[in-house]
ModelCIF file with pLDDT and N, C-alpha, C, O atoms, coordinates in Angstrom:
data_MODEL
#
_entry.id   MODEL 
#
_entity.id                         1 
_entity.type                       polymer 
_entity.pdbx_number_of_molecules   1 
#
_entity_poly.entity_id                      1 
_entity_poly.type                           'polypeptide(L)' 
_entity_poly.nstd_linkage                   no 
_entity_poly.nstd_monomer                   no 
_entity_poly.pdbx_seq_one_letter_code       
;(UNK)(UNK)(UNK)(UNK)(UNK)(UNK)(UNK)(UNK)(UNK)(UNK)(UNK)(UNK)(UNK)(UNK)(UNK)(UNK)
(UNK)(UNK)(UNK)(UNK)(UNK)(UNK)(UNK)(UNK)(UNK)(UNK)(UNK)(UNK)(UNK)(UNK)(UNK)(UNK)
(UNK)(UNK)(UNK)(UNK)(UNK)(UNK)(UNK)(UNK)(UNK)(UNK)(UNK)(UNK)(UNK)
;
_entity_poly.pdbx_seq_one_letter_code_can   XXXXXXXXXXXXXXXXXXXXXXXXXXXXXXXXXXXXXXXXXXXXX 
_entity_poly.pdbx_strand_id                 A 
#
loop_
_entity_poly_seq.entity_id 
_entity_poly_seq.num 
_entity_poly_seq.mon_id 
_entity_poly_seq.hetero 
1 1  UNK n 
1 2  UNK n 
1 3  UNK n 
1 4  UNK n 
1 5  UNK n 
1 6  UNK n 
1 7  UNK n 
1 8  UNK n 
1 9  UNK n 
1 10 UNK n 
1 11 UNK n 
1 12 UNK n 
1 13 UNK n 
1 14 UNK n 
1 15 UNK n 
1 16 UNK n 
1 17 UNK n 
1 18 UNK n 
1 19 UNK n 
1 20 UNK n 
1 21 UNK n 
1 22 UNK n 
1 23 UNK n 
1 24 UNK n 
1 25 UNK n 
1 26 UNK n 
1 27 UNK n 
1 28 UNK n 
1 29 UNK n 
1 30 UNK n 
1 31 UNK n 
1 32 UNK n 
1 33 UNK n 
1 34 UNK n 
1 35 UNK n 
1 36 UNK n 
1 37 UNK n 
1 38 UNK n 
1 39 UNK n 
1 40 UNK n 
1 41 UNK n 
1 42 UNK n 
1 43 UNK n 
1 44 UNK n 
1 45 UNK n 
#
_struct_asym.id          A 
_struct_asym.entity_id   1 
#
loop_
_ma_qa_metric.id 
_ma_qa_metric.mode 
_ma_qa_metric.name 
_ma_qa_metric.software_group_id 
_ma_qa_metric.type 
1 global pLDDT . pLDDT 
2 local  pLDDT . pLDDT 
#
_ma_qa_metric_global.metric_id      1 
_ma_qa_metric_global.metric_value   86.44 
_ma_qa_metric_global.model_id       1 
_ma_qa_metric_global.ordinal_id     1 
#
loop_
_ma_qa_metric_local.label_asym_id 
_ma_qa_metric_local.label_comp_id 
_ma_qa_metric_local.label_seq_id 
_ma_qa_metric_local.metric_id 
_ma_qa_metric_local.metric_value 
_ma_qa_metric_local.model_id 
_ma_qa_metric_local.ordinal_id 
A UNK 1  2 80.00 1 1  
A UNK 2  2 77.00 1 2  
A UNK 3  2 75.00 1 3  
A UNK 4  2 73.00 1 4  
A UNK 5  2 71.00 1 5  
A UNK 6  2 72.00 1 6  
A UNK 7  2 75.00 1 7  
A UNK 8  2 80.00 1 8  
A UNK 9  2 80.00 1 9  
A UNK 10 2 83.00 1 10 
A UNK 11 2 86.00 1 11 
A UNK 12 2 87.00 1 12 
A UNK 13 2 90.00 1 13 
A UNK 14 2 90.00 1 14 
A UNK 15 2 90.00 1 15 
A UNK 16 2 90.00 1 16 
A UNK 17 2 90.00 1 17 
A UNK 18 2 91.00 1 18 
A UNK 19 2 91.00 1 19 
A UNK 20 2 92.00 1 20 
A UNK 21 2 93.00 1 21 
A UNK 22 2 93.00 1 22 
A UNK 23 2 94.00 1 23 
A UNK 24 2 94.00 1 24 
A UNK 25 2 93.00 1 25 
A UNK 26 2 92.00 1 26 
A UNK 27 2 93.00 1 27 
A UNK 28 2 91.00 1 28 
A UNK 29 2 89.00 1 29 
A UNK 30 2 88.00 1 30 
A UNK 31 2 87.00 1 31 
A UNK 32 2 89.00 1 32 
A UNK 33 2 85.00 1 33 
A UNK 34 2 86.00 1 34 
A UNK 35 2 90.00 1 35 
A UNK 36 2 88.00 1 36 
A UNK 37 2 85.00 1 37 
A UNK 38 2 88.00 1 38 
A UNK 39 2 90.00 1 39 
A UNK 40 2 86.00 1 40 
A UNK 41 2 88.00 1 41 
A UNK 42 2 88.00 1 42 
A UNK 43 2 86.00 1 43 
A UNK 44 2 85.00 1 44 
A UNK 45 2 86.00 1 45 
#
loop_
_atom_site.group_PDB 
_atom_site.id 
_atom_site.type_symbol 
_atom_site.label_atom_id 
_atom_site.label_alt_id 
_atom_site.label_comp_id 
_atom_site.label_asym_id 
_atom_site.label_entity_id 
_atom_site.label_seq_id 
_atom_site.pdbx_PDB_ins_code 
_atom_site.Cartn_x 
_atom_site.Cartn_y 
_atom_site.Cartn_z 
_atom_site.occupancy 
_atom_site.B_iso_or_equiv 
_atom_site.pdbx_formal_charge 
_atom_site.auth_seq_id 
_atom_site.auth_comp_id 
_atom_site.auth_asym_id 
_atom_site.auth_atom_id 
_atom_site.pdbx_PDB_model_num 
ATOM 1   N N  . UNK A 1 1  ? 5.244  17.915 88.638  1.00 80.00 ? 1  UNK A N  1 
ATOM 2   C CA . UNK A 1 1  ? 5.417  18.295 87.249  1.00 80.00 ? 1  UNK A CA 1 
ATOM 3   C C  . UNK A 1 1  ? 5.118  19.745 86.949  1.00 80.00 ? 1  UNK A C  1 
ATOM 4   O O  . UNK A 1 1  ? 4.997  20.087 85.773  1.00 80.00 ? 1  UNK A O  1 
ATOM 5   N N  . UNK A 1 2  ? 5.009  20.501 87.792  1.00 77.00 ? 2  UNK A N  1 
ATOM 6   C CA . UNK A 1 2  ? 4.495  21.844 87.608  1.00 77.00 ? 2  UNK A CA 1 
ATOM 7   C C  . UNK A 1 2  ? 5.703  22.511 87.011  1.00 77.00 ? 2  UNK A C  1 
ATOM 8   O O  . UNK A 1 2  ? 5.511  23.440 86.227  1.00 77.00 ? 2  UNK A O  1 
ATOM 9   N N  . UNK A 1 3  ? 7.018  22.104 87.324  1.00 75.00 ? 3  UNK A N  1 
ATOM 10  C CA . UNK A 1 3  ? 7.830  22.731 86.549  1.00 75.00 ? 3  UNK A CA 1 
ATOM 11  C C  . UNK A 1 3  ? 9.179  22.096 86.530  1.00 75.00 ? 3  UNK A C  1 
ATOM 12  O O  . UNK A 1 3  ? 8.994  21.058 87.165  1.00 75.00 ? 3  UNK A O  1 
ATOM 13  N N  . UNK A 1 4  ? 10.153 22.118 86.247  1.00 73.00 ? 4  UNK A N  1 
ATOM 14  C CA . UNK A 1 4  ? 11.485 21.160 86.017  1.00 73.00 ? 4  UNK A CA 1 
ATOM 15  C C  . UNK A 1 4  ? 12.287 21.354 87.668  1.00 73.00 ? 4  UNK A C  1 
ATOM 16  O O  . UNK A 1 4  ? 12.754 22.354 88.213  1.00 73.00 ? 4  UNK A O  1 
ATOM 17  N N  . UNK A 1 5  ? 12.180 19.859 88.134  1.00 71.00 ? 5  UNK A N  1 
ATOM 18  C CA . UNK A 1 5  ? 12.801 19.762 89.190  1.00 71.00 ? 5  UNK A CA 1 
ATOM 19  C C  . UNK A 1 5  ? 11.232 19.205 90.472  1.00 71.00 ? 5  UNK A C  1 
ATOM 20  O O  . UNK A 1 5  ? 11.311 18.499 91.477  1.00 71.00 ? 5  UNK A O  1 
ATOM 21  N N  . UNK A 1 6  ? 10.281 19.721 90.003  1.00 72.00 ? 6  UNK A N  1 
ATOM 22  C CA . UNK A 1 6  ? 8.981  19.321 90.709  1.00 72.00 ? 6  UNK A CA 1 
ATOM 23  C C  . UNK A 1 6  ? 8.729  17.942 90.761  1.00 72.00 ? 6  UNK A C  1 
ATOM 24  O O  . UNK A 1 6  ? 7.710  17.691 90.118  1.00 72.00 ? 6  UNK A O  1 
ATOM 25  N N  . UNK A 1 7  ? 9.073  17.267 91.099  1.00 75.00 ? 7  UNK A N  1 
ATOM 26  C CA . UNK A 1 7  ? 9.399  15.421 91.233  1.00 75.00 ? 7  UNK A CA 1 
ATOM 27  C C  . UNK A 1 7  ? 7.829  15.007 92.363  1.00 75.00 ? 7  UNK A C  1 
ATOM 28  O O  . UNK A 1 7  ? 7.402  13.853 92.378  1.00 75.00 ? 7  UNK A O  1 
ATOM 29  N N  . UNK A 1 8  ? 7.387  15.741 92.921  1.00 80.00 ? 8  UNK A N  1 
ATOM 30  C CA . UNK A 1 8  ? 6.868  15.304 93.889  1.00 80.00 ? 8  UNK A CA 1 
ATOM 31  C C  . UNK A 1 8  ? 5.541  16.323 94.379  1.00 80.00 ? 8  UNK A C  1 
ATOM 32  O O  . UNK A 1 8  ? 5.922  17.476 94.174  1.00 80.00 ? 8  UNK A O  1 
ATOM 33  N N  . UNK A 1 9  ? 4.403  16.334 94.838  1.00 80.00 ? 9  UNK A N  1 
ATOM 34  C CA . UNK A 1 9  ? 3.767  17.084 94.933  1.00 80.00 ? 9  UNK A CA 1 
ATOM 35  C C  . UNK A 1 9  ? 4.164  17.428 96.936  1.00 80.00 ? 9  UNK A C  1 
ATOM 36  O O  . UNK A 1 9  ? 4.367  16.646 97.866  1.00 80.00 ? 9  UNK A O  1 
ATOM 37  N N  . UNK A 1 10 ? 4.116  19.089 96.850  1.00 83.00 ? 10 UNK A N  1 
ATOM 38  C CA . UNK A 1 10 ? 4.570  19.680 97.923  1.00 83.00 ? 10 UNK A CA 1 
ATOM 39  C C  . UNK A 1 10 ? 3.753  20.838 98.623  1.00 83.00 ? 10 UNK A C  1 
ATOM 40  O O  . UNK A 1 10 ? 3.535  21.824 97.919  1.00 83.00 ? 10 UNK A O  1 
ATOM 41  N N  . UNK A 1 11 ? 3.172  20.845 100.196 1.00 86.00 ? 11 UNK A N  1 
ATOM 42  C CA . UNK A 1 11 ? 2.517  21.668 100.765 1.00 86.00 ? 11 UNK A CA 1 
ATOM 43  C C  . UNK A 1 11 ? 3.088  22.833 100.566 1.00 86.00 ? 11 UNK A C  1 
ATOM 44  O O  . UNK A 1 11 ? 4.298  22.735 100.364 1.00 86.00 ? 11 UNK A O  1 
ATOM 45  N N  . UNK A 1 12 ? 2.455  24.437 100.541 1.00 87.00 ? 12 UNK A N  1 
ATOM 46  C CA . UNK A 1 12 ? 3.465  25.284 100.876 1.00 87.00 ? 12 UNK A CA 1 
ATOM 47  C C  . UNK A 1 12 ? 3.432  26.225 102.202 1.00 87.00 ? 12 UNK A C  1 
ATOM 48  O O  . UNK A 1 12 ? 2.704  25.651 103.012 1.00 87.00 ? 12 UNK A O  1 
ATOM 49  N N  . UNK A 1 13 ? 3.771  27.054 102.577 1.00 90.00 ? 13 UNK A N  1 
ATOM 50  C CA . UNK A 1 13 ? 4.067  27.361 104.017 1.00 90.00 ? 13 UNK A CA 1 
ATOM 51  C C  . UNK A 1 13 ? 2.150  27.736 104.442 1.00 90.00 ? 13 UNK A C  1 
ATOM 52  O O  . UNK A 1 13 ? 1.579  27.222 105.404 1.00 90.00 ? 13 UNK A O  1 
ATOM 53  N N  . UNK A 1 14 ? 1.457  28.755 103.416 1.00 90.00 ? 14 UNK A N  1 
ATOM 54  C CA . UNK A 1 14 ? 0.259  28.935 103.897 1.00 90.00 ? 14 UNK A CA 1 
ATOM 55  C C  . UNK A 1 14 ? -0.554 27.650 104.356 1.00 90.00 ? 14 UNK A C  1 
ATOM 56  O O  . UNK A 1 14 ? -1.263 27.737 105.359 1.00 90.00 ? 14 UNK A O  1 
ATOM 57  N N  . UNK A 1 15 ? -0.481 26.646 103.759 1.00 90.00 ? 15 UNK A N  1 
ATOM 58  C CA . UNK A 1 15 ? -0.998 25.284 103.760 1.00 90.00 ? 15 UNK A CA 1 
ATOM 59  C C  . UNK A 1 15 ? -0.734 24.423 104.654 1.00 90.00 ? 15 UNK A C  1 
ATOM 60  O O  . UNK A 1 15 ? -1.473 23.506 105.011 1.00 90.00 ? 15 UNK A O  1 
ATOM 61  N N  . UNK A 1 16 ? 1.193  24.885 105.378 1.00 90.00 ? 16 UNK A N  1 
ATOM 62  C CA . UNK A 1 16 ? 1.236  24.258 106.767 1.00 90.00 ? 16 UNK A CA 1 
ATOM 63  C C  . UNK A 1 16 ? 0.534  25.089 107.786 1.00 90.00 ? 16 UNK A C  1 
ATOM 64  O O  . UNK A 1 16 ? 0.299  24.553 108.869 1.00 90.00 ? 16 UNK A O  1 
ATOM 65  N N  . UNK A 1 17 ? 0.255  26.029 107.637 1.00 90.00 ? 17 UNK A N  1 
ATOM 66  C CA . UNK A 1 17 ? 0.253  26.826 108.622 1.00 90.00 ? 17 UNK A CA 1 
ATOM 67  C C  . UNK A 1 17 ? -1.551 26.902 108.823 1.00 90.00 ? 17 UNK A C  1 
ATOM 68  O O  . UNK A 1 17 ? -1.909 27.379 109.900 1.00 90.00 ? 17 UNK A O  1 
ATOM 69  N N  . UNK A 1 18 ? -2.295 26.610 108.176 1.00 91.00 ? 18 UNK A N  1 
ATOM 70  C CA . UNK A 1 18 ? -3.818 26.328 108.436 1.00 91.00 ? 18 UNK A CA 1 
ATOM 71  C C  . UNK A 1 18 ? -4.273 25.954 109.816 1.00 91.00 ? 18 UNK A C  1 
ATOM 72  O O  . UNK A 1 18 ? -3.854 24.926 110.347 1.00 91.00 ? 18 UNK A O  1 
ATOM 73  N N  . UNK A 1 19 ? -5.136 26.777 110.423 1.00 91.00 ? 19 UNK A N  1 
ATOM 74  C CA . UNK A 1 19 ? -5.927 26.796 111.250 1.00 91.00 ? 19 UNK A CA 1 
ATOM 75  C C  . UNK A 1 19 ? -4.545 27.540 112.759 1.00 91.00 ? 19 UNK A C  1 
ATOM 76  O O  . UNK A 1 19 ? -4.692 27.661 113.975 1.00 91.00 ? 19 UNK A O  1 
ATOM 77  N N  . UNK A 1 20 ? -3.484 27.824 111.938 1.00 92.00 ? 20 UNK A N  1 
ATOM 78  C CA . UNK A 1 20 ? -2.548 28.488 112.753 1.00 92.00 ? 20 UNK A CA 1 
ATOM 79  C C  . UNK A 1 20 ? -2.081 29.873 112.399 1.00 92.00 ? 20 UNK A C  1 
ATOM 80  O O  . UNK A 1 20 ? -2.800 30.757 111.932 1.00 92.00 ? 20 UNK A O  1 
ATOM 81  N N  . UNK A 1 21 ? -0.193 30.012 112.800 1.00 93.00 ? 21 UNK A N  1 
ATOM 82  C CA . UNK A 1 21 ? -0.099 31.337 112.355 1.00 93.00 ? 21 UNK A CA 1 
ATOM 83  C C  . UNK A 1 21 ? 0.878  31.343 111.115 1.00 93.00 ? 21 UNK A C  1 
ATOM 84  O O  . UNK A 1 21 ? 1.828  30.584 110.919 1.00 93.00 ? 21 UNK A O  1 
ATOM 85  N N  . UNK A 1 22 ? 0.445  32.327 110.362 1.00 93.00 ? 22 UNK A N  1 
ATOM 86  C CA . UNK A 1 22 ? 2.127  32.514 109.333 1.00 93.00 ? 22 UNK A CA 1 
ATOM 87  C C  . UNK A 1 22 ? 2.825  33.427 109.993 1.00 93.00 ? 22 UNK A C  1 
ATOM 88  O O  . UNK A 1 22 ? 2.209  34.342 110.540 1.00 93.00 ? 22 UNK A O  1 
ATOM 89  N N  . UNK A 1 23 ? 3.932  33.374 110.056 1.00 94.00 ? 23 UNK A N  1 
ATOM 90  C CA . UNK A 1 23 ? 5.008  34.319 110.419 1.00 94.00 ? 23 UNK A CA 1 
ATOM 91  C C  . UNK A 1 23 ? 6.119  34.466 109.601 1.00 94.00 ? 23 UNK A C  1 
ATOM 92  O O  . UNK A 1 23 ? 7.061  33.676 109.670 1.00 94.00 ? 23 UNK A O  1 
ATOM 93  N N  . UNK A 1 24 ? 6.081  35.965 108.373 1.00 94.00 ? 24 UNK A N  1 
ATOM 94  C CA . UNK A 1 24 ? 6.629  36.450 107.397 1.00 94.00 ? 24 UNK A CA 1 
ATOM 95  C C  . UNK A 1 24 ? 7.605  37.643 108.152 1.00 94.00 ? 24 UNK A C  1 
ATOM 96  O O  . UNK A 1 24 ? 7.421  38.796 108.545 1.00 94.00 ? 24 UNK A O  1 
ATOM 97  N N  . UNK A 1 25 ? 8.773  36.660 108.119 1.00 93.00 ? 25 UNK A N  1 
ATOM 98  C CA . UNK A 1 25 ? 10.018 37.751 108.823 1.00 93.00 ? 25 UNK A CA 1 
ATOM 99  C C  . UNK A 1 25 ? 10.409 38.121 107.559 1.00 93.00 ? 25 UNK A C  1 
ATOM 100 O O  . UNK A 1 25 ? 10.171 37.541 106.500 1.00 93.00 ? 25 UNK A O  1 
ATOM 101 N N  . UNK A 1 26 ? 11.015 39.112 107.749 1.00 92.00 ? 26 UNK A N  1 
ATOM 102 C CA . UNK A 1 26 ? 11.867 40.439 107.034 1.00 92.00 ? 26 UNK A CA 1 
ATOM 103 C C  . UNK A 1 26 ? 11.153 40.779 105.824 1.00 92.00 ? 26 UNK A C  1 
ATOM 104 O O  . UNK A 1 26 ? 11.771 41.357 104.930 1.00 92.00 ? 26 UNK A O  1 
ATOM 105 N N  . UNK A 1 27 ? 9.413  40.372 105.620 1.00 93.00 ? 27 UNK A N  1 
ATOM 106 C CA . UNK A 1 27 ? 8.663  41.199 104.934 1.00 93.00 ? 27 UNK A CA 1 
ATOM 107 C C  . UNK A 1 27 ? 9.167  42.312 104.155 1.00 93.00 ? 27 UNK A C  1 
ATOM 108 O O  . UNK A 1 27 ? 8.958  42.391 102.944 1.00 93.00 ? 27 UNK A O  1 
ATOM 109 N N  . UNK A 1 28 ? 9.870  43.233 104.855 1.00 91.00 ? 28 UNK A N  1 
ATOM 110 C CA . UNK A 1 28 ? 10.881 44.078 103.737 1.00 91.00 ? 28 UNK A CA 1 
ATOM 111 C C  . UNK A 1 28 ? 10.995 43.657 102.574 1.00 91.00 ? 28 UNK A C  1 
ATOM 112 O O  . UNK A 1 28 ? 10.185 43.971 101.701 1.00 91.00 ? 28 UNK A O  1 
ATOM 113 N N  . UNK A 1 29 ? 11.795 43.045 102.407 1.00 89.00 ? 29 UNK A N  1 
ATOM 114 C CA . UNK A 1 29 ? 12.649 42.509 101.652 1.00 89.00 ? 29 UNK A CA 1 
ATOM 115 C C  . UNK A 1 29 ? 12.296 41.372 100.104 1.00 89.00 ? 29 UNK A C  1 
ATOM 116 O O  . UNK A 1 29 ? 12.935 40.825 99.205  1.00 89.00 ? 29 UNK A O  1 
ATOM 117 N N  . UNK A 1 30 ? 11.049 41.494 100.516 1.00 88.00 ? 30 UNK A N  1 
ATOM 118 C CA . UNK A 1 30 ? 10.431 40.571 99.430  1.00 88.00 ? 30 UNK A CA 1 
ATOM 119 C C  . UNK A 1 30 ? 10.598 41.688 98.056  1.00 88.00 ? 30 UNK A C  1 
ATOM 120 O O  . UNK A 1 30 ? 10.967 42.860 98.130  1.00 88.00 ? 30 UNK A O  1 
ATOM 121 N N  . UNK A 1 31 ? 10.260 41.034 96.986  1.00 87.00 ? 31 UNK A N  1 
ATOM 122 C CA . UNK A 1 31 ? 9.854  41.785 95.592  1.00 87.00 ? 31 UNK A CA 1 
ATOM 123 C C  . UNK A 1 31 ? 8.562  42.647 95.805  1.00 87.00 ? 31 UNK A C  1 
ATOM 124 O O  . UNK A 1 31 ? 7.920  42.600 96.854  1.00 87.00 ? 31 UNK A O  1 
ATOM 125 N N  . UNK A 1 32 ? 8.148  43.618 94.494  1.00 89.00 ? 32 UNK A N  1 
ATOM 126 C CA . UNK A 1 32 ? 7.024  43.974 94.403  1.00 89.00 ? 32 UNK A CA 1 
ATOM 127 C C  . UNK A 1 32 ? 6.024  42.866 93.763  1.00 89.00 ? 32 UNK A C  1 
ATOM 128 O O  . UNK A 1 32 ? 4.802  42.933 93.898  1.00 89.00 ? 32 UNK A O  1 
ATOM 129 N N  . UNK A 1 33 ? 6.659  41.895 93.089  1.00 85.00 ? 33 UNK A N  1 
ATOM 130 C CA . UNK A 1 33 ? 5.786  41.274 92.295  1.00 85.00 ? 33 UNK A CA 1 
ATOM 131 C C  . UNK A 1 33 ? 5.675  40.065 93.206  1.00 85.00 ? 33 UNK A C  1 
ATOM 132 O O  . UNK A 1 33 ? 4.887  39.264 92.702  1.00 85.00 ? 33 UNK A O  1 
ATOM 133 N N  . UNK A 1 34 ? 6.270  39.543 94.594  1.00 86.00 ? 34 UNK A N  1 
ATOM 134 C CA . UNK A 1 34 ? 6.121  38.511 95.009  1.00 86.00 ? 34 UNK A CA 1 
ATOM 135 C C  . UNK A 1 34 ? 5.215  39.513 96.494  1.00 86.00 ? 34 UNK A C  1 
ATOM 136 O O  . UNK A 1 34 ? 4.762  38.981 97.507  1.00 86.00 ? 34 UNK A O  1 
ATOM 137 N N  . UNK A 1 35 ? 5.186  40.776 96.221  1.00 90.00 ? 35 UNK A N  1 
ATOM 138 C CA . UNK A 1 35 ? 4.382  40.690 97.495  1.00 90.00 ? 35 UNK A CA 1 
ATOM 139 C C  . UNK A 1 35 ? 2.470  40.936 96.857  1.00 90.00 ? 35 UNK A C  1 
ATOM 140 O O  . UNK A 1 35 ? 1.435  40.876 97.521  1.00 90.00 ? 35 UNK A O  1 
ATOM 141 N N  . UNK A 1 36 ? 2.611  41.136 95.762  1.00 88.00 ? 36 UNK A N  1 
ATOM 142 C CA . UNK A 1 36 ? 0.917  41.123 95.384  1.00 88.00 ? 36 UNK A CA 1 
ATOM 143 C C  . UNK A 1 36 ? 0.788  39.790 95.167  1.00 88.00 ? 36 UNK A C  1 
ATOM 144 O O  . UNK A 1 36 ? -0.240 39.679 94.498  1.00 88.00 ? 36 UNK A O  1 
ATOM 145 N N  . UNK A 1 37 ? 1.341  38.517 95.392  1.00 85.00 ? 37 UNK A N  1 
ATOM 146 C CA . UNK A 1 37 ? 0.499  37.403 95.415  1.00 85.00 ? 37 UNK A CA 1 
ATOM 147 C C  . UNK A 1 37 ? 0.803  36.988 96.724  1.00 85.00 ? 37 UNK A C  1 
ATOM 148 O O  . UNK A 1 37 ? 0.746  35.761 96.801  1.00 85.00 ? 37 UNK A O  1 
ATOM 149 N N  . UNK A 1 38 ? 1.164  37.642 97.991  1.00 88.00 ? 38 UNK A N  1 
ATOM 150 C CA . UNK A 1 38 ? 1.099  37.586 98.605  1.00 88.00 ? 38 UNK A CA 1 
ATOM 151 C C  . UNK A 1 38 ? -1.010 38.217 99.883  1.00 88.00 ? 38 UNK A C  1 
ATOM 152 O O  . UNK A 1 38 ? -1.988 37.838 100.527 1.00 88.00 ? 38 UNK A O  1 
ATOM 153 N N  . UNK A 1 39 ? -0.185 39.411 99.271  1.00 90.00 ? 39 UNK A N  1 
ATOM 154 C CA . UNK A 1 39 ? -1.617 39.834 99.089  1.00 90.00 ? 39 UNK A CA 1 
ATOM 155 C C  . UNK A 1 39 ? -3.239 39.592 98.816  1.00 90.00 ? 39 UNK A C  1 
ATOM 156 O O  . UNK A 1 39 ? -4.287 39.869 99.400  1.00 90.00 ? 39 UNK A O  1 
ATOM 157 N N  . UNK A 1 40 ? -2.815 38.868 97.505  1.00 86.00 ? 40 UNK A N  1 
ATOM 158 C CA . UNK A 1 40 ? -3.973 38.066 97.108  1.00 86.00 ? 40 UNK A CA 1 
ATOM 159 C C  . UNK A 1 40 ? -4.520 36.690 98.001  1.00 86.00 ? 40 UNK A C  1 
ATOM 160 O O  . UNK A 1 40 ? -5.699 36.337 97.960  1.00 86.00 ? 40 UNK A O  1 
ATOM 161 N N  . UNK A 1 41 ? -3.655 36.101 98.670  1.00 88.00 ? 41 UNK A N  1 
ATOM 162 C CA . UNK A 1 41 ? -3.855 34.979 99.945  1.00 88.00 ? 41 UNK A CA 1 
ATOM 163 C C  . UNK A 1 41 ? -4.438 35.562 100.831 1.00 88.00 ? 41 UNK A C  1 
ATOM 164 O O  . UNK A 1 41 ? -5.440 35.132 101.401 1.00 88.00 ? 41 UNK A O  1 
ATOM 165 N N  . UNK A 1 42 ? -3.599 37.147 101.167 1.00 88.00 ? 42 UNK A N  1 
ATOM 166 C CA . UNK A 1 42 ? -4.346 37.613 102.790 1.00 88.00 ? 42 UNK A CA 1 
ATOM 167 C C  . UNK A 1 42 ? -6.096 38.276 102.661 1.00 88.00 ? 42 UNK A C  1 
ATOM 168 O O  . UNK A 1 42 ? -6.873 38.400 103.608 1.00 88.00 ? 42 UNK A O  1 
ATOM 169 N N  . UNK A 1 43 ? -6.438 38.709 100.839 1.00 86.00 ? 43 UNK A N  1 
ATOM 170 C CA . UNK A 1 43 ? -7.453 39.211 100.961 1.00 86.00 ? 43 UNK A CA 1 
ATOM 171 C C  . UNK A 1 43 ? -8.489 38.371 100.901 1.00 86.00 ? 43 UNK A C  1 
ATOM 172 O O  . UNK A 1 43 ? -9.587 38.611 101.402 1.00 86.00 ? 43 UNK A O  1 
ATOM 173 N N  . UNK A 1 44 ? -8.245 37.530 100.397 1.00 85.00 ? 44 UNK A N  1 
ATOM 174 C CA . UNK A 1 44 ? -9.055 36.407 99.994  1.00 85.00 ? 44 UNK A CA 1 
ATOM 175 C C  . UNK A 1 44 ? -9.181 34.579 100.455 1.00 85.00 ? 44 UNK A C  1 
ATOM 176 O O  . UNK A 1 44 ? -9.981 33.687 100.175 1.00 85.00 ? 44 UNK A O  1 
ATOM 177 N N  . UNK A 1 45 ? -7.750 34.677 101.401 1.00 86.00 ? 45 UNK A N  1 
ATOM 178 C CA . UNK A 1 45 ? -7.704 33.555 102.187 1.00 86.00 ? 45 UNK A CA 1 
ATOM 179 C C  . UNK A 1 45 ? -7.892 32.197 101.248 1.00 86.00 ? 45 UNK A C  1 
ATOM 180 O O  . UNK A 1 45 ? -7.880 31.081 101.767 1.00 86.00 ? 45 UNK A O  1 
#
């Protein structure tokens, strides 16, 4: 219910990836505004 179309509650990639690796290809290419909450995961885990 978090937002229209959210039917189901869903892991997201940081959350599979626990106690492993993330691997963010073409990093480039992201937004400015999708890479500071990106950010905010790596500083603060």
């Amino acid at each position: 219910g978090a937002f229209t179309g959210a039917e189901t509650k869903r892991a997201g990639k940081f959350v599979l990836a626990n106690g492993g690796t993330l691997f963010l290809d073409e990093i480039g290419e992201l937004t400015l505004a999708a890479q500071s909450k990106i950010l905010r995961a790596i500083q603060s885990n």
